[in-house]
PDB file of N, CA and C in Angstrom:
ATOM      1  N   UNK A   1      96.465 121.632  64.798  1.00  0.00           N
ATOM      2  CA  UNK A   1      97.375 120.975  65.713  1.00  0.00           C
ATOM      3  C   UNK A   1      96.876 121.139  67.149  1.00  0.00           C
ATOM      4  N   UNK A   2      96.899 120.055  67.579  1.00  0.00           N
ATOM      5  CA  UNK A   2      96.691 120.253  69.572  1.00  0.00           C
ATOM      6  C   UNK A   2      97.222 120.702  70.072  1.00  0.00           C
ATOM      7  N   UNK A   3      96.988 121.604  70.891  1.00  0.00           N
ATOM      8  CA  UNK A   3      97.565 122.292  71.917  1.00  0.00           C
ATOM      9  C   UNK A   3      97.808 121.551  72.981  1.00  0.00           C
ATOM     10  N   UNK A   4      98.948 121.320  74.224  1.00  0.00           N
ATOM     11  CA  UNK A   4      99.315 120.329  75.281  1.00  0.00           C
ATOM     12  C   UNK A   4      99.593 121.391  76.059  1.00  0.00           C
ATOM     13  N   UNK A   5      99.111 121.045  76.826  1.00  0.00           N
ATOM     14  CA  UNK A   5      99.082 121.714  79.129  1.00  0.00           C
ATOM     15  C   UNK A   5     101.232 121.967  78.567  1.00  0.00           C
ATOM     16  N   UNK A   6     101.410 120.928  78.365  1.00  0.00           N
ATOM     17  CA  UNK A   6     103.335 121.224  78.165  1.00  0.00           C
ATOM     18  C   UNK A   6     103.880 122.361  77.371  1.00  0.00           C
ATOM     19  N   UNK A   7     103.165 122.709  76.467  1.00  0.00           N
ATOM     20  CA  UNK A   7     103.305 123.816  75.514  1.00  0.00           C
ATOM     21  C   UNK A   7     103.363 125.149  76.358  1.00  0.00           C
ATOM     22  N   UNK A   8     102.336 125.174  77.121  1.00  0.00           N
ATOM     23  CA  UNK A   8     102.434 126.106  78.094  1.00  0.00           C
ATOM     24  C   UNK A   8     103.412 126.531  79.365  1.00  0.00           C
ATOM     25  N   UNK A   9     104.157 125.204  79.492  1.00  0.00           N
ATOM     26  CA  UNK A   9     104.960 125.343  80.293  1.00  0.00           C
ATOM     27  C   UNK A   9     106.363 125.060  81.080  1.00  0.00           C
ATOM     28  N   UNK A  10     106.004 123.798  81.508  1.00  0.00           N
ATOM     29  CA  UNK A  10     106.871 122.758  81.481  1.00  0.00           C
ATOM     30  C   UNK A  10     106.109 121.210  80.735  1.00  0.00           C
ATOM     31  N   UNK A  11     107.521 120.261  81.259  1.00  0.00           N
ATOM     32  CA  UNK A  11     107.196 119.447  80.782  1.00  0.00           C
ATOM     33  C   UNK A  11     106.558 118.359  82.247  1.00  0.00           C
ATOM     34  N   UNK A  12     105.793 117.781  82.415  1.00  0.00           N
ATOM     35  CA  UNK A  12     105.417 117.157  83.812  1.00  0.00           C
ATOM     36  C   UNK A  12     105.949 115.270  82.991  1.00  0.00           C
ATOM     37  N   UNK A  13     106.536 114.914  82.406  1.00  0.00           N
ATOM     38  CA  UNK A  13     107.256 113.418  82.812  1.00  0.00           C
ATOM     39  C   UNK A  13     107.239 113.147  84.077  1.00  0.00           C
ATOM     40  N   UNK A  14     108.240 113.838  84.672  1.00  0.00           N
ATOM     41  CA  UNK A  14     108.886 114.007  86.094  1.00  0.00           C
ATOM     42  C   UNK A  14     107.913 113.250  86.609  1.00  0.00           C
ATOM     43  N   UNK A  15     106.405 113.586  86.791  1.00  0.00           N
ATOM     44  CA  UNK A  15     105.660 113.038  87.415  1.00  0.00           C
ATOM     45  C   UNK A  15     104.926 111.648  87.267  1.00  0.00           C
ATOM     46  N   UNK A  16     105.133 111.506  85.789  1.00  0.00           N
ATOM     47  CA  UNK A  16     104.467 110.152  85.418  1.00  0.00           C
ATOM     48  C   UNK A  16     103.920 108.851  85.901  1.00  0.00           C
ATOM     49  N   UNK A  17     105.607 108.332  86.498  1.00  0.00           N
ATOM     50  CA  UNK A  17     105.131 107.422  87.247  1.00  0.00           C
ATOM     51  C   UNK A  17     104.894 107.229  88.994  1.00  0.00           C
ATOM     52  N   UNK A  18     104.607 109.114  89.200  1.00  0.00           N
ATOM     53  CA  UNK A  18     104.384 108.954  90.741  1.00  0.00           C
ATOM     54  C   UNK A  18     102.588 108.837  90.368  1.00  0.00           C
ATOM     55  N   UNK A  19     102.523 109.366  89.005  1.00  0.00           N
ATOM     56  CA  UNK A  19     100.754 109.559  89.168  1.00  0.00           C
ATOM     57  C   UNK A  19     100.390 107.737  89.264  1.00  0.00           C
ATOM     58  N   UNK A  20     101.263 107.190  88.047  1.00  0.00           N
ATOM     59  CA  UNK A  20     101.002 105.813  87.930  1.00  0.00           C
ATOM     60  C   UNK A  20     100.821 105.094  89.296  1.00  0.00           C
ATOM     61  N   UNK A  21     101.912 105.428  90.092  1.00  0.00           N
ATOM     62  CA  UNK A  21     102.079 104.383  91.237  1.00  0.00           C
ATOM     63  C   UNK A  21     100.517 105.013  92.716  1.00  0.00           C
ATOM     64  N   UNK A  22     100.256 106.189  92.083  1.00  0.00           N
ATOM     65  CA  UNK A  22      99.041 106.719  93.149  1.00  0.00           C
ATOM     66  C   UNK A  22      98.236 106.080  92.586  1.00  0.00           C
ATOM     67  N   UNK A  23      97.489 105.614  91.312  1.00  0.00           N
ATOM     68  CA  UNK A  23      96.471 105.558  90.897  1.00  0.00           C
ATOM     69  C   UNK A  23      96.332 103.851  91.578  1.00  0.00           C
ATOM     70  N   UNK A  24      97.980 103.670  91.451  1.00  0.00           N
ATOM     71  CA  UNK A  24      97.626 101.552  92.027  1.00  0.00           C
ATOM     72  C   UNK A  24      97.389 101.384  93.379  1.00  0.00           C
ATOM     73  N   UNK A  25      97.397 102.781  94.104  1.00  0.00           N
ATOM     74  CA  UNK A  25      97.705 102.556  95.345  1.00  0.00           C
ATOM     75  C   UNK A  25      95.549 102.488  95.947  1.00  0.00           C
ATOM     76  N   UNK A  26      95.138 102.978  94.875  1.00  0.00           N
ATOM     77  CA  UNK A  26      93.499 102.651  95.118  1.00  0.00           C
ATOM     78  C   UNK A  26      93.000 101.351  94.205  1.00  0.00           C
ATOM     79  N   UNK A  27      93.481 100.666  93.740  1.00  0.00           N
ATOM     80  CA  UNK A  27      93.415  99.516  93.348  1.00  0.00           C
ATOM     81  C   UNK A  27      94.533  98.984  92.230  1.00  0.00           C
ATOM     82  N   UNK A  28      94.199  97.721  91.821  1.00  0.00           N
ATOM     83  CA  UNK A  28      94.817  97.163  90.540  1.00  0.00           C
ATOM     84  C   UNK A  28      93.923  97.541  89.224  1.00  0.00           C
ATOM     85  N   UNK A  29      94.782  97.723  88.622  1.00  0.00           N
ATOM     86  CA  UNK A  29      94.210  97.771  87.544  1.00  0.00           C
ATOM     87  C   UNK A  29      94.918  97.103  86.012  1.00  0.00           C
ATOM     88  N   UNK A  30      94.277  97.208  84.804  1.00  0.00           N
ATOM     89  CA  UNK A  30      94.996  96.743  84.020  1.00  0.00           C
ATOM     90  C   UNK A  30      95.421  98.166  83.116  1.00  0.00           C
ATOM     91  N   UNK A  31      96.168  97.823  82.259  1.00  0.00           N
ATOM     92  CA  UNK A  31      96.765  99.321  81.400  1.00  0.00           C
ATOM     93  C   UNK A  31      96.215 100.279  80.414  1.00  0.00           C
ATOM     94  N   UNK A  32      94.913  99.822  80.346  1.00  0.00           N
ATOM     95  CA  UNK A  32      94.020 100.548  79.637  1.00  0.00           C
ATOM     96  C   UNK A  32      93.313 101.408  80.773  1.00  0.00           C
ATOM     97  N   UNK A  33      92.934 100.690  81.866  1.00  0.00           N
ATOM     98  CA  UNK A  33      92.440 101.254  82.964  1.00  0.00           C
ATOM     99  C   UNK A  33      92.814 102.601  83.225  1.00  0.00           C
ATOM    100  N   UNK A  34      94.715 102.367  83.304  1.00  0.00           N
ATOM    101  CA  UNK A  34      95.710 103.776  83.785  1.00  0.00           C
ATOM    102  C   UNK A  34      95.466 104.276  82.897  1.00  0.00           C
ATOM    103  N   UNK A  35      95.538 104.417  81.562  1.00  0.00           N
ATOM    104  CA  UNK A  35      95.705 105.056  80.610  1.00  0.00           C
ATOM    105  C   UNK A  35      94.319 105.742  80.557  1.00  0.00           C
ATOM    106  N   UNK A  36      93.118 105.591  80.846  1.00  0.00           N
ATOM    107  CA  UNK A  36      91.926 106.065  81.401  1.00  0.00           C
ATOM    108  C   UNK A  36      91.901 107.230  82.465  1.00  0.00           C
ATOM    109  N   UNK A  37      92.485 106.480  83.328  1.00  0.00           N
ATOM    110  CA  UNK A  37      92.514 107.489  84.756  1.00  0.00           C
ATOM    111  C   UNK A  37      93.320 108.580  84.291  1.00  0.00           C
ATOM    112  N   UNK A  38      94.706 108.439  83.795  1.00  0.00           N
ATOM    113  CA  UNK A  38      95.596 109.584  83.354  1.00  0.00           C
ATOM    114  C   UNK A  38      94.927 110.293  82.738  1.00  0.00           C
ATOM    115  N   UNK A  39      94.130 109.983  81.621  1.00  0.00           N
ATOM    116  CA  UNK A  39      93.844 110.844  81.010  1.00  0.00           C
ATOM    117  C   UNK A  39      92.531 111.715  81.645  1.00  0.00           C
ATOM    118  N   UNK A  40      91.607 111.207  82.859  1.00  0.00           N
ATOM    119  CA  UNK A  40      90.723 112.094  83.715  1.00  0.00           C
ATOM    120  C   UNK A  40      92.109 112.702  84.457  1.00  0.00           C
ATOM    121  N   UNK A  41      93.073 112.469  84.643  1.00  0.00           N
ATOM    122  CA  UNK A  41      93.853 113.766  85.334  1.00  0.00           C
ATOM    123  C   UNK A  41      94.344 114.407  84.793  1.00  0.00           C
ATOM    124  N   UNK A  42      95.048 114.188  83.555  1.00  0.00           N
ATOM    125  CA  UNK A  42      96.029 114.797  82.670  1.00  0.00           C
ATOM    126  C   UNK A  42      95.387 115.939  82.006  1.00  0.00           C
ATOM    127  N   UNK A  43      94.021 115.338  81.390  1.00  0.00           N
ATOM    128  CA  UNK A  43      93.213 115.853  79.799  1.00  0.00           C
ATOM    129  C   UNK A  43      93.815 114.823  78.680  1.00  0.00           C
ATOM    130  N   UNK A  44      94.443 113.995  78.868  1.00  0.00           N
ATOM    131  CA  UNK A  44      94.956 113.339  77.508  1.00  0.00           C
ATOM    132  C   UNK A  44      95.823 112.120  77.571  1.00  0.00           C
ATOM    133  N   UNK A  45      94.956 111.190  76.882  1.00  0.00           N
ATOM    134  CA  UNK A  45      95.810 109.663  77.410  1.00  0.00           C
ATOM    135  C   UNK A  45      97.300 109.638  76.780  1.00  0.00           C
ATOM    136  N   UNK A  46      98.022 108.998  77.646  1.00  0.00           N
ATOM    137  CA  UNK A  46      98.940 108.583  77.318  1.00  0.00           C
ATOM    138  C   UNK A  46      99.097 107.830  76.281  1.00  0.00           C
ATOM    139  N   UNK A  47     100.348 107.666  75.364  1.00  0.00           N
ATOM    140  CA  UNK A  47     100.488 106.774  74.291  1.00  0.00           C
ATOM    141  C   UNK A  47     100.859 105.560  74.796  1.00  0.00           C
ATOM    142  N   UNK A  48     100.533 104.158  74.223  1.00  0.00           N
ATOM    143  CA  UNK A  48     101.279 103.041  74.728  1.00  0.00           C
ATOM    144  C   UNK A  48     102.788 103.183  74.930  1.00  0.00           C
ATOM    145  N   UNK A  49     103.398 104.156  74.526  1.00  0.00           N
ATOM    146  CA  UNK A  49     104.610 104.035  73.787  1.00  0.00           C
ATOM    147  C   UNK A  49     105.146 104.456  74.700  1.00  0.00           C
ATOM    148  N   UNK A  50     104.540 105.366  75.985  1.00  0.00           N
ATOM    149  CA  UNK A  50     105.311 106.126  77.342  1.00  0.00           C
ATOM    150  C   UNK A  50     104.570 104.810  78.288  1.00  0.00           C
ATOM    151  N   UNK A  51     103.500 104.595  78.488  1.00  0.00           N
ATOM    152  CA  UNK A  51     102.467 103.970  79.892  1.00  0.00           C
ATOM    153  C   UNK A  51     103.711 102.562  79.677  1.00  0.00           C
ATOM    154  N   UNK A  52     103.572 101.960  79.054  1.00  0.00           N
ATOM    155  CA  UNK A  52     104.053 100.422  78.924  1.00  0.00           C
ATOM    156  C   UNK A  52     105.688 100.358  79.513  1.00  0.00           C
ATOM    157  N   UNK A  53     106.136 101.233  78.559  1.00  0.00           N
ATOM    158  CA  UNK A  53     107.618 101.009  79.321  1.00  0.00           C
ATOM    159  C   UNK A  53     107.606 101.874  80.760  1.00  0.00           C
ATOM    160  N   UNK A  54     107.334 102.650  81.012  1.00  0.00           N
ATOM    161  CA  UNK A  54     107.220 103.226  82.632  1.00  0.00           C
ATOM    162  C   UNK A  54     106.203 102.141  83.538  1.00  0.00           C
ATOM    163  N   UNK A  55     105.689 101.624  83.193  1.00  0.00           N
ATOM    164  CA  UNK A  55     104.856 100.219  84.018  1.00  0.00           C
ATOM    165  C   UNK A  55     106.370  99.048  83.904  1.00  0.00           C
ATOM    166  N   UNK A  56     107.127  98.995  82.990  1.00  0.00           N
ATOM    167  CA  UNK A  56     107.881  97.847  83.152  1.00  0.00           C
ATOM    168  C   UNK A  56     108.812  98.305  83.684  1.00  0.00           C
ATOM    169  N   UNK A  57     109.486  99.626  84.084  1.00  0.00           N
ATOM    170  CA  UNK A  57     110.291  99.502  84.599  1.00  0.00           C
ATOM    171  C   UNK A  57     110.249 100.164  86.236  1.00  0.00           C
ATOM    172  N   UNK A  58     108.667  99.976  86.510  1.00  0.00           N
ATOM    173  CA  UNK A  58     107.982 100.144  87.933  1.00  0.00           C
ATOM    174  C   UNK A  58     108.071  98.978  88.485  1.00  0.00           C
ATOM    175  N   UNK A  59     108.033  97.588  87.428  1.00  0.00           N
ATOM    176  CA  UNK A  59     108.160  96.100  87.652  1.00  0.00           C
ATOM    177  C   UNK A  59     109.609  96.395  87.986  1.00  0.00           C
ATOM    178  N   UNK A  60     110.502  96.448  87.183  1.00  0.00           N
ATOM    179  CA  UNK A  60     112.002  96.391  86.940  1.00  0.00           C
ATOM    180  C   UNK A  60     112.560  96.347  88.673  1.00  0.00           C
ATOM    181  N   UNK A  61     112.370  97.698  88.858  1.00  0.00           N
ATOM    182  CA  UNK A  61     112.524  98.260  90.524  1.00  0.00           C
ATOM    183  C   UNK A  61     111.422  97.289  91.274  1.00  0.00           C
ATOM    184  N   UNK A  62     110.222  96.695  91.122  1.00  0.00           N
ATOM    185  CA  UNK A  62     110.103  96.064  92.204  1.00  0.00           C
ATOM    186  C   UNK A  62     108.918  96.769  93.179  1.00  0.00           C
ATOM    187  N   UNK A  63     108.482  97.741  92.381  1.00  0.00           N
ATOM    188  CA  UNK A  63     107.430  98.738  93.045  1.00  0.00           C
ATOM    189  C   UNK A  63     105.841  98.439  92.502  1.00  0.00           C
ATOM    190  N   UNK A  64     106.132  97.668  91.600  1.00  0.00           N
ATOM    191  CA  UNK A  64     104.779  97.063  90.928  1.00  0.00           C
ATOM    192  C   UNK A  64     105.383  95.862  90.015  1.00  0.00           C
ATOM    193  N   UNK A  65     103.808  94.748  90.389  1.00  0.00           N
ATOM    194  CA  UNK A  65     103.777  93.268  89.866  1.00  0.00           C
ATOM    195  C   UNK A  65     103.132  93.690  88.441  1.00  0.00           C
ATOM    196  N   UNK A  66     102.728  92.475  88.041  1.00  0.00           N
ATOM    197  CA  UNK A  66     101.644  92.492  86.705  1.00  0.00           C
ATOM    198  C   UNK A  66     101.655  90.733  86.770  1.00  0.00           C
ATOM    199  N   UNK A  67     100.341  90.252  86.284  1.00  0.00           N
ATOM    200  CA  UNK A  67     100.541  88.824  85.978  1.00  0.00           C
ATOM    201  C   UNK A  67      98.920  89.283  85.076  1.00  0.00           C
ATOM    202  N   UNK A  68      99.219  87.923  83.924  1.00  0.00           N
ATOM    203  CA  UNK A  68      97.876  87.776  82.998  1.00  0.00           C
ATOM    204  C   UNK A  68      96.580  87.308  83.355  1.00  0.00           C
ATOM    205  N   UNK A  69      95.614  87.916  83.083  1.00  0.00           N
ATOM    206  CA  UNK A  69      94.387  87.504  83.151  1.00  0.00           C
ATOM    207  C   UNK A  69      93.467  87.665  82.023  1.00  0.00           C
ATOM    208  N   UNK A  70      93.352  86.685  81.541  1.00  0.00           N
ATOM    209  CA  UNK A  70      92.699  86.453  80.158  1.00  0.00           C
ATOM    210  C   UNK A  70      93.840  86.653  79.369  1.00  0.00           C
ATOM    211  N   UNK A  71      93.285  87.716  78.254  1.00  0.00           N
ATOM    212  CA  UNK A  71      94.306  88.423  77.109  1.00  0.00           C
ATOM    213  C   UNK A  71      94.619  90.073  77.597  1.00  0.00           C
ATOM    214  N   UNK A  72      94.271  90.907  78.896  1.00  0.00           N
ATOM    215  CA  UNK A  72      95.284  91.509  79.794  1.00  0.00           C
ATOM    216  C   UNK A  72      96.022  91.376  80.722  1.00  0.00           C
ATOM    217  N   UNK A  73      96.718  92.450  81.193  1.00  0.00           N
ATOM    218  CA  UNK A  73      97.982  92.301  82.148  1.00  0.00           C
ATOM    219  C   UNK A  73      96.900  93.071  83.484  1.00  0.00           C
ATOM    220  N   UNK A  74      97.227  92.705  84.714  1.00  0.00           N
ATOM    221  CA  UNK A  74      96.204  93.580  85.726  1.00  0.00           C
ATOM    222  C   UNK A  74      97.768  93.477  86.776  1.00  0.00           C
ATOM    223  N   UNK A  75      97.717  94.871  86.394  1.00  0.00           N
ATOM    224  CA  UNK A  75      99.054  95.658  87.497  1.00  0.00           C
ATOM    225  C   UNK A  75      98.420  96.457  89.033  1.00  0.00           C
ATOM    226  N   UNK A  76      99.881  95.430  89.628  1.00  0.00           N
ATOM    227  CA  UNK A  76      99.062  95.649  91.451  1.00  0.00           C
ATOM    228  C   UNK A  76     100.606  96.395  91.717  1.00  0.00           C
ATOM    229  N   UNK A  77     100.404  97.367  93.068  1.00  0.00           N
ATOM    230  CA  UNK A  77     101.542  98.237  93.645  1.00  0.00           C
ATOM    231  C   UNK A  77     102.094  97.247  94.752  1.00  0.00           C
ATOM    232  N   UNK A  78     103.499  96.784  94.773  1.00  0.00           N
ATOM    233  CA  UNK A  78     103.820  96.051  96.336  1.00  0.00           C
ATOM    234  C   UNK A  78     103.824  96.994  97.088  1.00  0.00           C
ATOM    235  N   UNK A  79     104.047  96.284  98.081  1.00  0.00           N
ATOM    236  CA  UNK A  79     104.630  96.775  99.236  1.00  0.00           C
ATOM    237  C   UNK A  79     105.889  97.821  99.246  1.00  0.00           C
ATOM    238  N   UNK A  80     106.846  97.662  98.506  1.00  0.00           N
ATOM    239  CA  UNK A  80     107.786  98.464  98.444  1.00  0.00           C
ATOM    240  C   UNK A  80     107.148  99.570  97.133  1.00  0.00           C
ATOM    241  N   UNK A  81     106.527  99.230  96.804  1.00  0.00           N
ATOM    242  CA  UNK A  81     106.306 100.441  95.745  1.00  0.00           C
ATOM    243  C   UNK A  81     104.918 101.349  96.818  1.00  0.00           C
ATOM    244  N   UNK A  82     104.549 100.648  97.558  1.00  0.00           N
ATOM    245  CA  UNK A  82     103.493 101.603  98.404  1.00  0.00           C
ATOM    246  C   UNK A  82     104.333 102.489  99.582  1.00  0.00           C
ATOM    247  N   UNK A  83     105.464 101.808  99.868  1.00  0.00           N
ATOM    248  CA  UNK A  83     106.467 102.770 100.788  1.00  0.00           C
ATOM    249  C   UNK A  83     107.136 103.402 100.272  1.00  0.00           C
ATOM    250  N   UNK A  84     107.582 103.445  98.656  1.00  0.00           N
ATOM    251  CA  UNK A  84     108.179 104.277  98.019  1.00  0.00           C
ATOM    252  C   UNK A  84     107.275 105.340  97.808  1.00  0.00           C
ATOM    253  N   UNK A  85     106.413 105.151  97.498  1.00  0.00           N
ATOM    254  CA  UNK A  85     104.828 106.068  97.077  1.00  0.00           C
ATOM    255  C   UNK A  85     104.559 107.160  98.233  1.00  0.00           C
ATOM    256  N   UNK A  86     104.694 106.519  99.493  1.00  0.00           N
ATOM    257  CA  UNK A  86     104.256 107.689 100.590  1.00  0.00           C
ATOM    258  C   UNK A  86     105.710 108.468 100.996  1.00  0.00           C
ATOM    259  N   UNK A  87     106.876 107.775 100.484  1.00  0.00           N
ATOM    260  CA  UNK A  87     108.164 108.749 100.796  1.00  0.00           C
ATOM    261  C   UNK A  87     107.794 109.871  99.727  1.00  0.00           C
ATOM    262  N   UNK A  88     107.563 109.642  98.557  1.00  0.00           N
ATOM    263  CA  UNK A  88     107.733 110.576  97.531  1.00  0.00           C
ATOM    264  C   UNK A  88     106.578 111.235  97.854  1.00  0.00           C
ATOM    265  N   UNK A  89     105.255 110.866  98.337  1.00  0.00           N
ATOM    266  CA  UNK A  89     104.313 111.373  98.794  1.00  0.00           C
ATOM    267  C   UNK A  89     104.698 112.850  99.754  1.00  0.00           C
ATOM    268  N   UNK A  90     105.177 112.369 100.436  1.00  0.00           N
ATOM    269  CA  UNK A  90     105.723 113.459 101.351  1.00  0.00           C
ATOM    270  C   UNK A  90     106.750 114.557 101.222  1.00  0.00           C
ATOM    271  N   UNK A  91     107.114 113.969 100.482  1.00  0.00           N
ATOM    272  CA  UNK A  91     108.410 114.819  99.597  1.00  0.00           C
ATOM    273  C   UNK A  91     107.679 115.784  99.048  1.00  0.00           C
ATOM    274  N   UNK A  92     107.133 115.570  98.019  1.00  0.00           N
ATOM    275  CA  UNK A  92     106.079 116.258  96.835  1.00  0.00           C
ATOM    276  C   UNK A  92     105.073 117.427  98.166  1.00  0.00           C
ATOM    277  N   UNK A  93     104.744 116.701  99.148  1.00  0.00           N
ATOM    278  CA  UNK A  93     103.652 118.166  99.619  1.00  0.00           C
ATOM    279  C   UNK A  93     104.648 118.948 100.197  1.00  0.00           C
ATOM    280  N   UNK A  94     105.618 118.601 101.277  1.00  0.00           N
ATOM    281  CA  UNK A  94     106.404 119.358 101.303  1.00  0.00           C
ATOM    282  C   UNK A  94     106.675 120.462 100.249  1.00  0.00           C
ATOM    283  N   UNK A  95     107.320 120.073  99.257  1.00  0.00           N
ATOM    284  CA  UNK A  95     107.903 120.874  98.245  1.00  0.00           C
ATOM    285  C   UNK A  95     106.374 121.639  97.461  1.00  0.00           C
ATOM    286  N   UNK A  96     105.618 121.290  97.353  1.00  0.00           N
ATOM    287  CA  UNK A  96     104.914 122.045  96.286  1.00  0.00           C
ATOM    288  C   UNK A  96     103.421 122.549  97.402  1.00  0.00           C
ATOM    289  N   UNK A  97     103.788 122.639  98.525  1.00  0.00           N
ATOM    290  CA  UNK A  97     102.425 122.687  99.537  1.00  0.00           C
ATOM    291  C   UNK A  97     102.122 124.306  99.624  1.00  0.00           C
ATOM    292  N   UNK A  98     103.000 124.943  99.788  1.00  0.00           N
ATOM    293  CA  UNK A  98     102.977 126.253  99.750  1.00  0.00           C
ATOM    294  C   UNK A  98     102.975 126.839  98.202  1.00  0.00           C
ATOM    295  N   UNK A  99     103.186 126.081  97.312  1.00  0.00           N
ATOM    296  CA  UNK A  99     102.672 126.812  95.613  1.00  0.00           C
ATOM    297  C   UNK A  99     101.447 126.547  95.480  1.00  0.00           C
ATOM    298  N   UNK A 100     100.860 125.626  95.939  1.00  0.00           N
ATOM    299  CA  UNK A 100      99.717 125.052  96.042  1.00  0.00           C
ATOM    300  C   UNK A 100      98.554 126.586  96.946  1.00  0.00           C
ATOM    301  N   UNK A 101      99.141 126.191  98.280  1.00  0.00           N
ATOM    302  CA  UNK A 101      98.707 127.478  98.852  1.00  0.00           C
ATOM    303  C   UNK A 101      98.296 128.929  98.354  1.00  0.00           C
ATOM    304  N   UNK A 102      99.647 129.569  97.891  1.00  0.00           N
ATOM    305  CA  UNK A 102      99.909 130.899  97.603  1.00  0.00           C
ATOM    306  C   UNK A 102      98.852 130.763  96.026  1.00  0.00           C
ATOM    307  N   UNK A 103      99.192 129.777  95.464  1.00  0.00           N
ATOM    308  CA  UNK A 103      98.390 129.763  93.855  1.00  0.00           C
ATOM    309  C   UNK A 103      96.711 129.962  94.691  1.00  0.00           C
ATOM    310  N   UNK A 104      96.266 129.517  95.454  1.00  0.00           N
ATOM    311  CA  UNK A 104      94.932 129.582  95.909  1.00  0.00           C
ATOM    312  C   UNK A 104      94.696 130.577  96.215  1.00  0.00           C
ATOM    313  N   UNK A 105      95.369 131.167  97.276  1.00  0.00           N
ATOM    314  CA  UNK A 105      95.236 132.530  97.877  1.00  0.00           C
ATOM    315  C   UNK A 105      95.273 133.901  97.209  1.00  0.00           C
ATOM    316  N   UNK A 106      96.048 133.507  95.889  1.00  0.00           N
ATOM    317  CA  UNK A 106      96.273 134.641  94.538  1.00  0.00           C
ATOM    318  C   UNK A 106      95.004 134.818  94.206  1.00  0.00           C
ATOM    319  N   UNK A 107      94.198 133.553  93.723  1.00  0.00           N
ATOM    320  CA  UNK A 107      93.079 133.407  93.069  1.00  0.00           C
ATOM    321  C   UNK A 107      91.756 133.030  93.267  1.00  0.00           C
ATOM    322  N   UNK A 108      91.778 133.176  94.849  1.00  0.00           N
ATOM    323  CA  UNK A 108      90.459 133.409  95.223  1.00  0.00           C
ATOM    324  C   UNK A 108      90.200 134.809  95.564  1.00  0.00           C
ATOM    325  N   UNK A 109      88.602 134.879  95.750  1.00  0.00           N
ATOM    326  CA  UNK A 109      87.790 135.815  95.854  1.00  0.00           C
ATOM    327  C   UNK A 109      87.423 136.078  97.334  1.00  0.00           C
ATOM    328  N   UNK A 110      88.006 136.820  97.937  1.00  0.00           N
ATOM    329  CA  UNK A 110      87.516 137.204  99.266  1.00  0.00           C
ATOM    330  C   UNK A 110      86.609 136.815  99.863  1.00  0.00           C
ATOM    331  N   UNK A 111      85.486 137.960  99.300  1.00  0.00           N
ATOM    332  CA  UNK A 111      84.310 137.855  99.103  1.00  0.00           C
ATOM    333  C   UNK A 111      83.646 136.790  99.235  1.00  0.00           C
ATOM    334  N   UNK A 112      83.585 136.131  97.757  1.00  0.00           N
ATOM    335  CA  UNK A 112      82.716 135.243  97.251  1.00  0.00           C
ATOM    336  C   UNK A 112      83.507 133.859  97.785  1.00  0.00           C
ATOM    337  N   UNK A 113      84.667 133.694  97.833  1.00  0.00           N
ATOM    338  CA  UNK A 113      85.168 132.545  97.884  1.00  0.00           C
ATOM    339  C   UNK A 113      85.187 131.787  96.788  1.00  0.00           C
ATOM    340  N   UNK A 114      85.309 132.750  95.478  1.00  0.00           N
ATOM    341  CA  UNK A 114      85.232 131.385  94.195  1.00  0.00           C
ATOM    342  C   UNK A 114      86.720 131.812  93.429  1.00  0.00           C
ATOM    343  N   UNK A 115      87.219 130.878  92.633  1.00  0.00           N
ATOM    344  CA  UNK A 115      88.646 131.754  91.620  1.00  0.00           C
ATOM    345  C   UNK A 115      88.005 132.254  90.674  1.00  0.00           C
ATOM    346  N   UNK A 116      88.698 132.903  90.476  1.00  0.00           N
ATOM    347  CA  UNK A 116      88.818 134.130  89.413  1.00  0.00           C
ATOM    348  C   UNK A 116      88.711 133.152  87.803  1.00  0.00           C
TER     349      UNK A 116
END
């Protein structure tokens, strides 16, 4: 059985579709694309079964388009989903800037400057 980063800890949903809406904010892409990128951030692609409905209801709200090209969908971030993106943006360092910090400062090496 696989072991999941969640097993260990929490569960990161929460974050899903802020990663989604960062990844559109460096281009469009189509949903295989995200499901690519997530998984270089995650360790592990998403199932269609979470990416698809959290992309439609990023449409729903109005924070991301999609229109067809060929036989895929190529999903772009509006405008309101790029100002929603840098509110939550800011929110998020705020709140996690100093765990971020202190986690570094635990686990580096004086010295050497490398983690442990």
């Amino acid at each position: 059985m696989r072991t999941r980063k969640s097993d260990y800890c929490c569960d990161m949903r929460g974050l899903f579709s802020f990663m989604v809406l960062w990844l559109l904010t460096k281009k469009s892409m189509y949903g295989s694309e995200i499901a690519e990128e997530l998984k270089a951030l995650r360790g592990d692609r998403p199932n269609p079964g979470t990416l698809y409905p959290a992309l439609k209801e990023l449409e729903k709200k109005k924070l991301v388009t999609s229109e067809r090209e060929g036989n895929l969908r190529v999903y772009r971030i509006t405008e309101k989903g790029r100002a929603g993106f840098e509110v939550v943006h800011d929110y998020f360092c705020r709140c996690f800037d100093d765990l971020f910090y202190e986690w570094e400062k635990k686990h580096t090496h004086k010295t050497t400057g490398s983690i442990r």
